[in-house]
Protein backbone atom coordinates (compact mmCIF):
# COMPACT_ATOMS: atom_id res chain seq x y z
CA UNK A 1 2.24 24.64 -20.89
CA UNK A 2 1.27 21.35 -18.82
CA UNK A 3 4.71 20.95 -17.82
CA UNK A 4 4.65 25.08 -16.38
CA UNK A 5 1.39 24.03 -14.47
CA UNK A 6 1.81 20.65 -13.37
CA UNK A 7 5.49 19.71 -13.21
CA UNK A 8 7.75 17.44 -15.77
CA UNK A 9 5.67 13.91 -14.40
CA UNK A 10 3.29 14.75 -12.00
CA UNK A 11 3.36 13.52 -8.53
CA UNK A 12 0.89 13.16 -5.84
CA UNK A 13 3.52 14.84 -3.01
CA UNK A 14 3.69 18.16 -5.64
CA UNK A 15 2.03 21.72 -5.68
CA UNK A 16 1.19 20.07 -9.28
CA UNK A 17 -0.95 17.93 -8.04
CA UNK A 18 -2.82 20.14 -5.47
CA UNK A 19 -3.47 22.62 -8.65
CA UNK A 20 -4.53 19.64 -10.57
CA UNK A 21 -7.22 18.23 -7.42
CA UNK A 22 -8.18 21.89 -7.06
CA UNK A 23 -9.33 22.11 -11.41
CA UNK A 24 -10.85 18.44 -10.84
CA UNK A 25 -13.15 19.11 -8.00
CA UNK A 26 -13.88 22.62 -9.59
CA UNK A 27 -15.26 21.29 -12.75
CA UNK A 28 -16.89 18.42 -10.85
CA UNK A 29 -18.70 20.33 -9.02
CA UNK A 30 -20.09 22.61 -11.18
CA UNK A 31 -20.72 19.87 -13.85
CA UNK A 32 -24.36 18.43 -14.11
CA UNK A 33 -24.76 15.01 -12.83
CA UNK A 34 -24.47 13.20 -15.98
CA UNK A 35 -21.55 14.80 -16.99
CA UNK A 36 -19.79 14.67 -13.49
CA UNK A 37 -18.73 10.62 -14.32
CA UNK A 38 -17.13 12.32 -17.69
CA UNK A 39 -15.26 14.87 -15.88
CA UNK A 40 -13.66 12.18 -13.67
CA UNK A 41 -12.94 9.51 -16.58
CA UNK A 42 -11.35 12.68 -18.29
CA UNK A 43 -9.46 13.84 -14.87
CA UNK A 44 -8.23 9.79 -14.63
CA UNK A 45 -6.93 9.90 -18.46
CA UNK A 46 -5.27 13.39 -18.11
CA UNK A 47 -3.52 12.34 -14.87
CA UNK A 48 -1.69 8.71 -16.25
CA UNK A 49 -1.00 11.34 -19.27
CA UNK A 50 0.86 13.64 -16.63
CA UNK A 51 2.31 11.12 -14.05
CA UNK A 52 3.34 8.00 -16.88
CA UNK A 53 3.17 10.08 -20.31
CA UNK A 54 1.75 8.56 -23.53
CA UNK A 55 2.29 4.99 -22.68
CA UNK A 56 1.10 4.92 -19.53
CA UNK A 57 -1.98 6.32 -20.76
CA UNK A 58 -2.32 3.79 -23.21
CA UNK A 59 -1.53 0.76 -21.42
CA UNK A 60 -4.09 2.15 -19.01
CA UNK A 61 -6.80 2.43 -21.68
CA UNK A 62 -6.28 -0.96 -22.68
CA UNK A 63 -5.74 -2.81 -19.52
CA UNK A 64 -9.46 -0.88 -19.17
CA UNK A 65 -11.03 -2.04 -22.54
CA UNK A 66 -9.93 -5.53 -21.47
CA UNK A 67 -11.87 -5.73 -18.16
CA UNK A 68 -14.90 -3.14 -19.49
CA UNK A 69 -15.45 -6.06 -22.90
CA UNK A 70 -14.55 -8.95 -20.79
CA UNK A 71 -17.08 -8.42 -18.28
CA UNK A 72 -19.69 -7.75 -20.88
CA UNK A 73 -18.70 -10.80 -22.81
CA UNK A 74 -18.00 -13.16 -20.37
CA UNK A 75 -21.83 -12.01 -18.18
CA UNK A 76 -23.28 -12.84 -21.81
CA UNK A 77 -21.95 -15.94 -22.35
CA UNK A 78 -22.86 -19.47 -20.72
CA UNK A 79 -21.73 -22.44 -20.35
CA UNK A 80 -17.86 -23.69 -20.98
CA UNK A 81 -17.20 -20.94 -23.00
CA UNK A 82 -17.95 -18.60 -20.24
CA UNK A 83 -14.90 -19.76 -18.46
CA UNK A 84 -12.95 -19.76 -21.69
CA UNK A 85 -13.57 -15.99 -22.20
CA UNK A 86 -12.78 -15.31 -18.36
CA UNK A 87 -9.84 -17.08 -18.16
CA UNK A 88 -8.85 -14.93 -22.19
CA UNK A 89 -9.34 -11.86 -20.55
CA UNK A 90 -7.69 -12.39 -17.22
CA UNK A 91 -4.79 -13.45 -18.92
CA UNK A 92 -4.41 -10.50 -21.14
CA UNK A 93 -4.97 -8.22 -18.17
CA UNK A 94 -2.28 -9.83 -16.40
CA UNK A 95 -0.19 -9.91 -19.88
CA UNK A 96 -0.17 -5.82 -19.06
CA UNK A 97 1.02 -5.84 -16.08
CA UNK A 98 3.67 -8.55 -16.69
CA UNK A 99 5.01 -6.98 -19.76
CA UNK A 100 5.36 -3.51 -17.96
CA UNK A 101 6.77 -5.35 -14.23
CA UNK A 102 8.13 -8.55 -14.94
CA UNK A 103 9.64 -8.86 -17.95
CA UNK A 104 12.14 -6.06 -17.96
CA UNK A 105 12.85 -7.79 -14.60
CA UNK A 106 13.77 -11.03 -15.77
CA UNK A 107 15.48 -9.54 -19.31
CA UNK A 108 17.72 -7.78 -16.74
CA UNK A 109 18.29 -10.97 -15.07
CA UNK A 110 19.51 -12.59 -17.67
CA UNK A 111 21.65 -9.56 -18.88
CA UNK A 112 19.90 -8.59 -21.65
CA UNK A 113 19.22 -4.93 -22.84
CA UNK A 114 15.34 -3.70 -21.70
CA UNK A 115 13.45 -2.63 -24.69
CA UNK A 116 12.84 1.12 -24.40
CA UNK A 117 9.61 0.94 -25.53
CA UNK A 118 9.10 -0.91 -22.27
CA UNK A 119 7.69 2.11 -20.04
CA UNK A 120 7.23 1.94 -16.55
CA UNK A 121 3.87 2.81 -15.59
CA UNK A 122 3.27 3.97 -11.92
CA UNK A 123 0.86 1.91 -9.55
CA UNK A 124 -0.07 -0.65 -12.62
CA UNK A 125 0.39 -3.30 -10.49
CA UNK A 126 -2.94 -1.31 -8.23
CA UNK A 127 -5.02 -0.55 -10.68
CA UNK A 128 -5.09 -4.17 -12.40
CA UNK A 129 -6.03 -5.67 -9.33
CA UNK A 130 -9.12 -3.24 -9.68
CA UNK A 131 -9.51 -4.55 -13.27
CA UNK A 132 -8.98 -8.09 -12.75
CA UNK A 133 -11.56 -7.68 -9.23
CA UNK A 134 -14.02 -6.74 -11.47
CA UNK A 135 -14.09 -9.30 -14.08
CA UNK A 136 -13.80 -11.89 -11.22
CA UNK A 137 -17.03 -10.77 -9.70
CA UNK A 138 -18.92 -10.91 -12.80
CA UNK A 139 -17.65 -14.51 -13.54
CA UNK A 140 -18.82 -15.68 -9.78
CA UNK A 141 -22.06 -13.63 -10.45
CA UNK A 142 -21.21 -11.11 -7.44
CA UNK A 143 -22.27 -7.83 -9.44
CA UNK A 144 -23.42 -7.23 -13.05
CA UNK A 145 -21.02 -6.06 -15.39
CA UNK A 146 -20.83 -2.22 -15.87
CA UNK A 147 -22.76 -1.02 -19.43
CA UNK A 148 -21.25 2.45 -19.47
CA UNK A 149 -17.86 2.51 -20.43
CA UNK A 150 -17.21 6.07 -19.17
CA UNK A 151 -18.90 4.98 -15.76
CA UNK A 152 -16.29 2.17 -15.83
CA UNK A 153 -13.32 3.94 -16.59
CA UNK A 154 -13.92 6.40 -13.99
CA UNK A 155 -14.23 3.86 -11.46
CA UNK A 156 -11.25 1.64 -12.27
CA UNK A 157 -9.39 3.95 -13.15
CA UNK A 158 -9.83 6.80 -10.97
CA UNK A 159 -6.90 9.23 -10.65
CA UNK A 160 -6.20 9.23 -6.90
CA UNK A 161 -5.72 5.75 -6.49
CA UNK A 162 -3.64 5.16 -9.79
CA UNK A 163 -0.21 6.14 -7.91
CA UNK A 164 -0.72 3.17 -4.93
CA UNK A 165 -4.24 2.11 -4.27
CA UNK A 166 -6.13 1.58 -2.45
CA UNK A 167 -7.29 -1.13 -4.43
CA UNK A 168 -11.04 -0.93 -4.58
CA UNK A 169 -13.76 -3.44 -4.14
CA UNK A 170 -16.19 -3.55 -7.47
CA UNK A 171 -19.44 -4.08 -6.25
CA UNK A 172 -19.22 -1.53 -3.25
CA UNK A 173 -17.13 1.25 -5.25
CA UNK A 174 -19.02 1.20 -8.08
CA UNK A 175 -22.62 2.00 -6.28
CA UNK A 176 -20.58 5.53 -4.96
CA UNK A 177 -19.58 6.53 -9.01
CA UNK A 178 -23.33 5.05 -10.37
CA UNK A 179 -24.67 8.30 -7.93
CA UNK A 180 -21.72 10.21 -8.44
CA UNK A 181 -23.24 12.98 -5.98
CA UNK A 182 -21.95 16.34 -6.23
CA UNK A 183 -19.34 16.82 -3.03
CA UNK A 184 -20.52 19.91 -0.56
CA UNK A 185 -18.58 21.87 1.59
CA UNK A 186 -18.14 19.39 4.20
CA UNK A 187 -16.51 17.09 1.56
CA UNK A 188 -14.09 19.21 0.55
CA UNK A 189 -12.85 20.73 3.44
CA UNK A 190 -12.46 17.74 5.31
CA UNK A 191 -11.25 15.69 1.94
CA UNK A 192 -8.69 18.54 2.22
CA UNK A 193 -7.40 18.55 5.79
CA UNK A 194 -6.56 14.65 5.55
CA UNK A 195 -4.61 15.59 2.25
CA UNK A 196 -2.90 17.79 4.20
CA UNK A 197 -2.19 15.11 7.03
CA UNK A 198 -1.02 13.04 4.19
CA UNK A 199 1.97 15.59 3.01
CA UNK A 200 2.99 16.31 6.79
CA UNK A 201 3.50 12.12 6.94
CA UNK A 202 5.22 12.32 3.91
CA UNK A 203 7.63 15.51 4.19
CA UNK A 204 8.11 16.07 7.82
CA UNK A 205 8.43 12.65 9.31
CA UNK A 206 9.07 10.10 5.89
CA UNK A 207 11.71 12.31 4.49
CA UNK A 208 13.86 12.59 7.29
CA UNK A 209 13.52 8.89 8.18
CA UNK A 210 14.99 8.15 4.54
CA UNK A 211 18.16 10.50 5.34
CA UNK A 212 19.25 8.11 8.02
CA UNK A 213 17.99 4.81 6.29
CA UNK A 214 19.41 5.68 2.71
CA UNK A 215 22.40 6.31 4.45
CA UNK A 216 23.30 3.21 6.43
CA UNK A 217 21.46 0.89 3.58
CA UNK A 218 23.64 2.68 1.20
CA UNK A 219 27.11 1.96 3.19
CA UNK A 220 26.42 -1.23 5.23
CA UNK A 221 29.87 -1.95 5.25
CA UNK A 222 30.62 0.95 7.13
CA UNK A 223 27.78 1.20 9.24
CA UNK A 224 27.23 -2.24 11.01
CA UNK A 225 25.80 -3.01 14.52
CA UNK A 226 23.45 -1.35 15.98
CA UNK A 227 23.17 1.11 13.40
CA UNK A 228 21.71 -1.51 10.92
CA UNK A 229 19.26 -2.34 13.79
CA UNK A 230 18.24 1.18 13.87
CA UNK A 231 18.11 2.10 10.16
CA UNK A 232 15.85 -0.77 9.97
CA UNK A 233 13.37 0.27 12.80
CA UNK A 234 13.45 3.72 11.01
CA UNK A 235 12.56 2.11 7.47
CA UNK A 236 9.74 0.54 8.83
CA UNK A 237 8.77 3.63 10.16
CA UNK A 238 9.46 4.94 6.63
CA UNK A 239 7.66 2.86 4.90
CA UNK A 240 4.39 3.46 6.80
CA UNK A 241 3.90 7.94 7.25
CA UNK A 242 5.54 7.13 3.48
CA UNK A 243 2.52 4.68 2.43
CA UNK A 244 -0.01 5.83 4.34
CA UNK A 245 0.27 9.55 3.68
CA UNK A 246 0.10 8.36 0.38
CA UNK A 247 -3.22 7.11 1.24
CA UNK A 248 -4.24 10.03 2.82
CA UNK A 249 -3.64 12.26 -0.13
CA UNK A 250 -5.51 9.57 -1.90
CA UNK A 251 -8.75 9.28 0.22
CA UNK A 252 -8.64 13.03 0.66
CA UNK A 253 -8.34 14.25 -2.82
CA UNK A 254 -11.57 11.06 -3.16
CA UNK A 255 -13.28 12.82 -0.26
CA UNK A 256 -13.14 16.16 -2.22
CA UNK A 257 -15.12 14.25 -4.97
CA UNK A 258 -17.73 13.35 -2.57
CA UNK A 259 -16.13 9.46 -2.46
CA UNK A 260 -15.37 7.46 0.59
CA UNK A 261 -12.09 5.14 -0.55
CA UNK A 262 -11.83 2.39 1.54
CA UNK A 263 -8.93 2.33 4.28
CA UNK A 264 -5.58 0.78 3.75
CA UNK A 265 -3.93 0.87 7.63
CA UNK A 266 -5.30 1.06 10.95
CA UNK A 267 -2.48 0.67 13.49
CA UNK A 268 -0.95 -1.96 12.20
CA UNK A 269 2.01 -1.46 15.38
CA UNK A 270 -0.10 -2.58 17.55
CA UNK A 271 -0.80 -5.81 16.38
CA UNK A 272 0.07 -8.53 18.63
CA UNK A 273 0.70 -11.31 16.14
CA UNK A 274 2.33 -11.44 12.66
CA UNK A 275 -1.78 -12.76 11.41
CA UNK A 276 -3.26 -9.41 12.99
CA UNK A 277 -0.49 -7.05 11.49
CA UNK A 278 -1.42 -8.42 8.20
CA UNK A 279 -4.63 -7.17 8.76
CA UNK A 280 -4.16 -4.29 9.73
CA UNK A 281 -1.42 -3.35 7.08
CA UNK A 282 -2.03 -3.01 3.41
CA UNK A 283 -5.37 -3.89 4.40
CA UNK A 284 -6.87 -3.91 0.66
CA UNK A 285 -4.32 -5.60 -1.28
CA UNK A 286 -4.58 -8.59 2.07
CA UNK A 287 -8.14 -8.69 1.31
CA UNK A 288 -8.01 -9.08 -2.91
CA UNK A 289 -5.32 -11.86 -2.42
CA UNK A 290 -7.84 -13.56 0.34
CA UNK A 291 -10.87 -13.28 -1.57
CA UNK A 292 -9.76 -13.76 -5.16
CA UNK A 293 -6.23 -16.59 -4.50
CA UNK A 294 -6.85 -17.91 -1.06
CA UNK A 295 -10.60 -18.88 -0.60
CA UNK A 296 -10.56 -20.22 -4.01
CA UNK A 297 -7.87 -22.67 -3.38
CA UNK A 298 -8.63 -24.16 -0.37
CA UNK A 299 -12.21 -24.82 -2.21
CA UNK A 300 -10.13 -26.63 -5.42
CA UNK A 301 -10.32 -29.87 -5.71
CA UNK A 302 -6.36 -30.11 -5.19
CA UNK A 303 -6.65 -28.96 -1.63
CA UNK A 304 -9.59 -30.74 -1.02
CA UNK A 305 -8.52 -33.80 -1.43
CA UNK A 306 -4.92 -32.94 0.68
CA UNK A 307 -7.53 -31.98 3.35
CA UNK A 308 -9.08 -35.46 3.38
CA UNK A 309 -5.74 -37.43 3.36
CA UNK A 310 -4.83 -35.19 6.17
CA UNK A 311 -7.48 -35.49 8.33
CA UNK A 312 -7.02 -39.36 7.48
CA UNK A 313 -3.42 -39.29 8.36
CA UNK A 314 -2.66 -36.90 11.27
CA UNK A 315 -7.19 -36.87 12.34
CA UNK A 316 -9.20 -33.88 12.12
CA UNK A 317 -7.84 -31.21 14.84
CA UNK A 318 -4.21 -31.25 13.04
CA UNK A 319 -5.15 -33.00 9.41
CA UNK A 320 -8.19 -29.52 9.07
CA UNK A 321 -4.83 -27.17 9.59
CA UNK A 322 -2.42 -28.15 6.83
CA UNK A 323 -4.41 -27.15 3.25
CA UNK A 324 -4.77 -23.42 4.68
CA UNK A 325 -0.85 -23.41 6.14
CA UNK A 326 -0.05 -24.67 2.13
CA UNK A 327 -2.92 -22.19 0.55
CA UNK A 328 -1.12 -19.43 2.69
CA UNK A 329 2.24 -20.41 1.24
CA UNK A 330 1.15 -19.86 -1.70
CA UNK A 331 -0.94 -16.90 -1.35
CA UNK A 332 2.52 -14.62 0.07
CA UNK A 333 4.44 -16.22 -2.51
CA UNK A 334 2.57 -14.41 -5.11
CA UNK A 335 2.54 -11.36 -2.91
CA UNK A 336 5.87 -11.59 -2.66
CA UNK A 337 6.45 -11.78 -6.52
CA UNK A 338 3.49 -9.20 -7.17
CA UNK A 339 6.06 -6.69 -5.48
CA UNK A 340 8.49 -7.46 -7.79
CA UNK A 341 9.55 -10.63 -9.10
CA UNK A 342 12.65 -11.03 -7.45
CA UNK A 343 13.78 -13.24 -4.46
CA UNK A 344 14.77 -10.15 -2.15
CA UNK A 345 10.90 -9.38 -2.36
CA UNK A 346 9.56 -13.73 -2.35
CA UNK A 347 11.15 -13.70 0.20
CA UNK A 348 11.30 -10.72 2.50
CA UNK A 349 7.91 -9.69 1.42
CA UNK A 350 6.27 -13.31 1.17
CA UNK A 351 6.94 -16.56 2.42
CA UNK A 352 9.23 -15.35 5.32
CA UNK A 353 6.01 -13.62 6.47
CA UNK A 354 3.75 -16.74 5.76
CA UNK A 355 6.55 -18.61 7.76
CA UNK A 356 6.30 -16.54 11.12
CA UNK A 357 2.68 -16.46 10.80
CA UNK A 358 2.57 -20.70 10.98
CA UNK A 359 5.24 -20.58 13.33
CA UNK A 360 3.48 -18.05 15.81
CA UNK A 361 0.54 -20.79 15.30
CA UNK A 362 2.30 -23.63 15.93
CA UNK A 363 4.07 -22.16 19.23
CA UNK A 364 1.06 -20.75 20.55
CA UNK A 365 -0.14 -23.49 23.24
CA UNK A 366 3.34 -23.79 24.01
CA UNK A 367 3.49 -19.84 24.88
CA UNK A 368 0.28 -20.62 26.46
CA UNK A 369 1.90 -22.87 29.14
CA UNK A 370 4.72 -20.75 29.80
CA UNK A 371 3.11 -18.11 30.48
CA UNK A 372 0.95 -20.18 33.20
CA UNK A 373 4.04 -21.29 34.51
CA UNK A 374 5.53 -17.69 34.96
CA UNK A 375 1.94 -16.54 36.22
CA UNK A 376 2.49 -14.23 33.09
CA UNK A 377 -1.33 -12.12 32.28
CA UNK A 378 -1.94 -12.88 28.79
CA UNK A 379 -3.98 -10.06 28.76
CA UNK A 380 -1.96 -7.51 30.88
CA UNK A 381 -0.10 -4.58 29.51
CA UNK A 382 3.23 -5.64 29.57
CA UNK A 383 2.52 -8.59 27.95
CA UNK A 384 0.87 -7.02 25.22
CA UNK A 385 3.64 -4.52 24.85
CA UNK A 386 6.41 -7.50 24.38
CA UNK A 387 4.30 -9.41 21.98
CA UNK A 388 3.97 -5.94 20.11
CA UNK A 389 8.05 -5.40 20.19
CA UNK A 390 8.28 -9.11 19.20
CA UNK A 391 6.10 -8.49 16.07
CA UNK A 392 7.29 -5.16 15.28
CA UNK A 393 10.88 -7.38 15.20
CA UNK A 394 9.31 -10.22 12.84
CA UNK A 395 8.23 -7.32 10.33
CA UNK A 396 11.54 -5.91 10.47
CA UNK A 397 13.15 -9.16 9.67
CA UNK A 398 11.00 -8.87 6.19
CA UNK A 399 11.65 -5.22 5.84
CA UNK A 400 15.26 -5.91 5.80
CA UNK A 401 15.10 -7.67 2.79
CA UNK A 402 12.12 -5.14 1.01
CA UNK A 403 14.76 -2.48 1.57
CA UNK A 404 18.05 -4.00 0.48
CA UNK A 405 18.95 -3.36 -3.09
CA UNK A 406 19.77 -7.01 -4.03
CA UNK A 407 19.20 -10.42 -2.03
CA UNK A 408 22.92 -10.65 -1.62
CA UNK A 409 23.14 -7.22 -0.08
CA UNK A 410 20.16 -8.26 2.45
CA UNK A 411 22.30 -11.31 3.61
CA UNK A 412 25.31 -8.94 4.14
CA UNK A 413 23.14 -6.29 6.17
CA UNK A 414 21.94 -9.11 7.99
CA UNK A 415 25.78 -10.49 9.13
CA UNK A 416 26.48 -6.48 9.83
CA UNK A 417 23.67 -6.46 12.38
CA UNK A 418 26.06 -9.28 14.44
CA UNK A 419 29.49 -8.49 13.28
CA UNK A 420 31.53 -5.04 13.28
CA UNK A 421 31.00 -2.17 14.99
CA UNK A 422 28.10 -2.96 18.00
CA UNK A 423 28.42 0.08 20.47
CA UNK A 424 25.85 1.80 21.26
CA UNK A 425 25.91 5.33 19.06
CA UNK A 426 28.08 8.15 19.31
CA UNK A 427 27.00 11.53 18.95
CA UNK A 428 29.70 11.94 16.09
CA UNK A 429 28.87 8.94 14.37
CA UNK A 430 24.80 9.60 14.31
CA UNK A 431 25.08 13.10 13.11
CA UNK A 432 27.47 11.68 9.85
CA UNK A 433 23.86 10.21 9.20
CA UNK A 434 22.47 13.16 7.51
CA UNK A 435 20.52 14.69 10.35
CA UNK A 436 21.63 17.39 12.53
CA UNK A 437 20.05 18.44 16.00
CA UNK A 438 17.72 20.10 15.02
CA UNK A 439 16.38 17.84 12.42
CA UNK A 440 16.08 14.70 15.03
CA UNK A 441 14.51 16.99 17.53
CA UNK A 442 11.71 17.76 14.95
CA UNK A 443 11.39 14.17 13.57
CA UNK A 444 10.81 13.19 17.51
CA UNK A 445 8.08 15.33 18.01
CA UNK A 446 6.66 14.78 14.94
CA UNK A 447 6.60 11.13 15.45
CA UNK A 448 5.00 11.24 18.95
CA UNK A 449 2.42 13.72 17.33
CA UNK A 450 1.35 11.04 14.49
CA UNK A 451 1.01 8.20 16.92
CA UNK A 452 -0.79 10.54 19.93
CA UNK A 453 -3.41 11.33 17.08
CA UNK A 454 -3.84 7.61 15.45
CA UNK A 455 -4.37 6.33 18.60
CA UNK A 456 -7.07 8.75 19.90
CA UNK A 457 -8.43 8.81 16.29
CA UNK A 458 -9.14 5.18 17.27
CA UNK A 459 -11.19 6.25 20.16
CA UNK A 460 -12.82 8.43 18.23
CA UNK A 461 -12.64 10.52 14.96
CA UNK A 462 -10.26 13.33 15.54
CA UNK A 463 -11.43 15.20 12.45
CA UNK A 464 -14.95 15.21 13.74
CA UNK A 465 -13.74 16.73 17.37
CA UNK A 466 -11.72 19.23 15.42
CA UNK A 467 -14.89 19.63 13.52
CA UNK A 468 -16.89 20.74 16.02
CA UNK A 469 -14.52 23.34 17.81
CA UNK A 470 -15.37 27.03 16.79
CA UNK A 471 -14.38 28.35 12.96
CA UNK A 472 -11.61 30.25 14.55
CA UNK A 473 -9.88 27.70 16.59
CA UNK A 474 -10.63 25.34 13.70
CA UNK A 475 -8.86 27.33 11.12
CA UNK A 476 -6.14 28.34 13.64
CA UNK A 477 -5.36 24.30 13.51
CA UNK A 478 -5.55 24.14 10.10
CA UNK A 479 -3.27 26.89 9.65
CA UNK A 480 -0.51 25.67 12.24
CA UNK A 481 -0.55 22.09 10.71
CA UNK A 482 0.01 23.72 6.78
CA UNK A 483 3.04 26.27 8.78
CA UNK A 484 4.27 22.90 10.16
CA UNK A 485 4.39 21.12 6.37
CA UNK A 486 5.57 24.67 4.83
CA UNK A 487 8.58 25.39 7.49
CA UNK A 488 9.30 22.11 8.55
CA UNK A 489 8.74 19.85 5.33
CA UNK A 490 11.93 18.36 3.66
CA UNK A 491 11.82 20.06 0.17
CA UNK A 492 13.18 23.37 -1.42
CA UNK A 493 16.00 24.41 -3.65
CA UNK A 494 18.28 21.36 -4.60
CA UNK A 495 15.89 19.17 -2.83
CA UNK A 496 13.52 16.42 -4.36
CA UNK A 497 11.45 14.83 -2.31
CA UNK A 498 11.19 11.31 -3.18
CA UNK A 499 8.58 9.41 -5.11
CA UNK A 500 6.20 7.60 -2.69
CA UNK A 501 7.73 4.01 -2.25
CA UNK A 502 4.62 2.00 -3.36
CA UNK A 503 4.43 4.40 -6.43
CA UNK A 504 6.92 1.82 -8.28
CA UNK A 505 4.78 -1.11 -7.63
């Protein structure tokens, strides 16, 4: 019967899951407020049940047991044993996540045969972060640790951010589920427009980007030149109405439950510099590496005491810069393993980053004086434009690698970019991509459609304009945008959309 309603595994880009956000914010509204935190801890279990079956319920409820009891045991306890029982449960929240991730990763390396019992569980790697956030605070003494475990459950483990995050801040999040208001009209509607947003990212634009990126990443050998370069400006592309329509769907279908989720992009190609794309992409898993790896180090005594030999050796302007250049090496090296363990990610989604981002620092007074000598505006338009293209190139560089199947195959896409076949396209060769006329001439539009919004959603909240136009002209919009995701949308018969790409992580 679930598998009639909901689909064979449940996915957020489904009609499944729409059914299963409408029956969710249904009984949660009707539900009295104490039982409206049981209807959601019930809505997180039933969805991990329908997206990762039996096991990735269960590695769910005890990756939650293990941060509900360790922050009650380790708040209770003083002393040294206080950081014995921290450091206990961290490790055995961890131990889920790297028996699930890492070591069917490294069994594989070696050639060995991957236990079957070994499930993969989607967007573990998001919700222990959660988890692990929480029993981090308690140690530090940032919140108090949660008494209800229902309360707690719902929170960490609440259904639209299982998939891929946002990973949520404790001691803000959990003040939103301890009211756990019921959601009004307002809430759902709107909750229910950016869902909506979310699947036209998703199906209109991220679908069709994968046609032509799947099929130069999956024949590099014949495709070489500039259509490497171009696949790789379209994954990027990919990757973000992919990963941030996920978050849409995800801070809608929260919005629908009366809960603001906290944001995960905000224009991240406009950054200038490799630093301020970082922080303005993936915002909340830049922020739990910052606040729980970073700051700590550079506060260790280790670091510490490399600061004062620095300062000592090279004085205080340049000696001050060198712990947080090393603390940021190895803050992206563990982002680059968190997204998978292997060197294709260390690298293309770590330390290659943390390397531009020193190197940008390093050249800046030098860009500085050149662009005195050229009588170049730092602040002028072009100028901002070309530092944009020149970052938009630097994340490229990482996304070649993220892409790639293997390491080796990111080193041969890389010598295909220079060698082979470098004229510009040919109308016969683009159209053996995948998409015809008609298809590219949608995907334009599209495109210039999501970035004309972002940006004047910047300016101000689109939503609320659209908002506050008349119910008829509202609902006309809302109409036109569901036609455009119904008619234009990649899906139908002997189509599968694909999973969302941070779904595996």
């Amino acid at each position: 019967m679930l598998e009639i309603i909901f689909g064979k595994q449940l996915s957020m880009i489904s009609a499944g899951f729409l059914i299963f956000c409408a029956l969710i914010v249904f009984f949660y509204r009707i539900a009295p407020g104490r039982l409206r935190t049981a209807v959601l801890c019930a809505a997180n279990l039933g969805f991990m049940y329908l997206a990762g079956g039996r096991e990735g319920m269960l590695l769910l409820v005890l990756s939650l047991l293990a941060g509900y009891t360790g922050c009650l045991v380790v708040e209770s306890t003083r002393g040294w044993m206080k950081t014995v029982w921290f450091a206990i449960f961290l490790t055995g929240i961890f131990a889920l996540l790297a028996l699930c991730r890492y070591v069917p990763f490294f069994l594989a390396q070696g050639g060995l045969q991957v236990p079957v019992w070994l499930p993969e569980v989607p967007g573990i790697s998001f919700y222990t972060l959660t988890i692990a956030a929480c029993l981090i605070q308690v140690y530090w003494g940032g919140m108090r640790a949660e008494r209800s475990v229902v309360r707690f459950t719902a929170f960490a483990g609440f259904f639209p951010t299982l998939s891929s995050g946002p990973v949520m801040d404790p001691p803000s999040m959990l003040r939103q589920f301890r009211l756990a208001a019921r959601p009004d009209y307002n809430h759902i509607t709107s909750g229910a427009q950016r869902i909506l947003w979310g699947f036209f990212k998703k199906l209109v634009i991220s679908e069709r980007l994968a046609v032509l990126v799947n099929a130069v990443y999956g024949d590099y050998h014949t495709y070489s030149g500039w259509y490497i370069l171009m696949a790789t400006g379209a994954f990027a592309l990919q990757l973000y109405t992919d990963f941030s329509g996920c978050m849409d769907i995800a801070c809608g279908a929260g919005e629908m439950l009366g809960f603001t989720l906290p944001e995960n992009f905000d224009l991240p190609f406009l950054a200038e510099t490799e630093s301020e794309l970082w922080r303005r992409w993936h915002i909340t898993l830049g922020e739990w590496f910052k606040n729980y790896v970073m700051y700590p180090l550079l506060k260790s005594p280790a670091l510490l005491k490399v600061r004062e030999l620095s300062i000592s050796r090279f004085g205080k302007r340049k000696g001050k810069q060198i712990p947080p250049r090393i603390a940021m090496l190895v803050l992206w090296f563990l982002i680059g393993f968190w997204h998978g363990g292997g060197l294709k990610f260390i690298i293309g989604s770590g330390l290659l980053h943390a390397c531009l981002m020193i190197l940008g620092q390093l050249l800046e007074p030098a860009a500085h004086r050149i662009n005195v000598m050229l009588h170049v505006t730092e602040g002028g338009t072009l100028n901002r434009w070309f530092r944009r293209a020149r970052t938009f190139l630097c994340l490229c560089s990482g996304f070649v690698f993220f892409r790639a199947d293997t390491f080796r195959d990111a080193l041969g896409l890389y010598r295909g970019m220079f060698s082979g076949n470098r004229a510009l396209f040919s109308a016969e060769g683009y159209l053996a991509l995948g998409l015809d006329g008609k298809d590219s001439v949608i995907l334009v539009l599209s495109l210039f459609l999501l970035f004309a919004l972002e940006r004047l959603h910047r300016k101000a909240s689109v939503r609320s304009r659209v908002s506050a136009l008349s119910l008829p002209v509202r609902w006309t919009l809302y109409l036109a945008m569901f036609l455009c995701v119904a008619v234009f949308g990649m899906y139908g018969p002997g189509y599968q959309a694909s999973a969302f790409i941070y779904a595996k992580f």
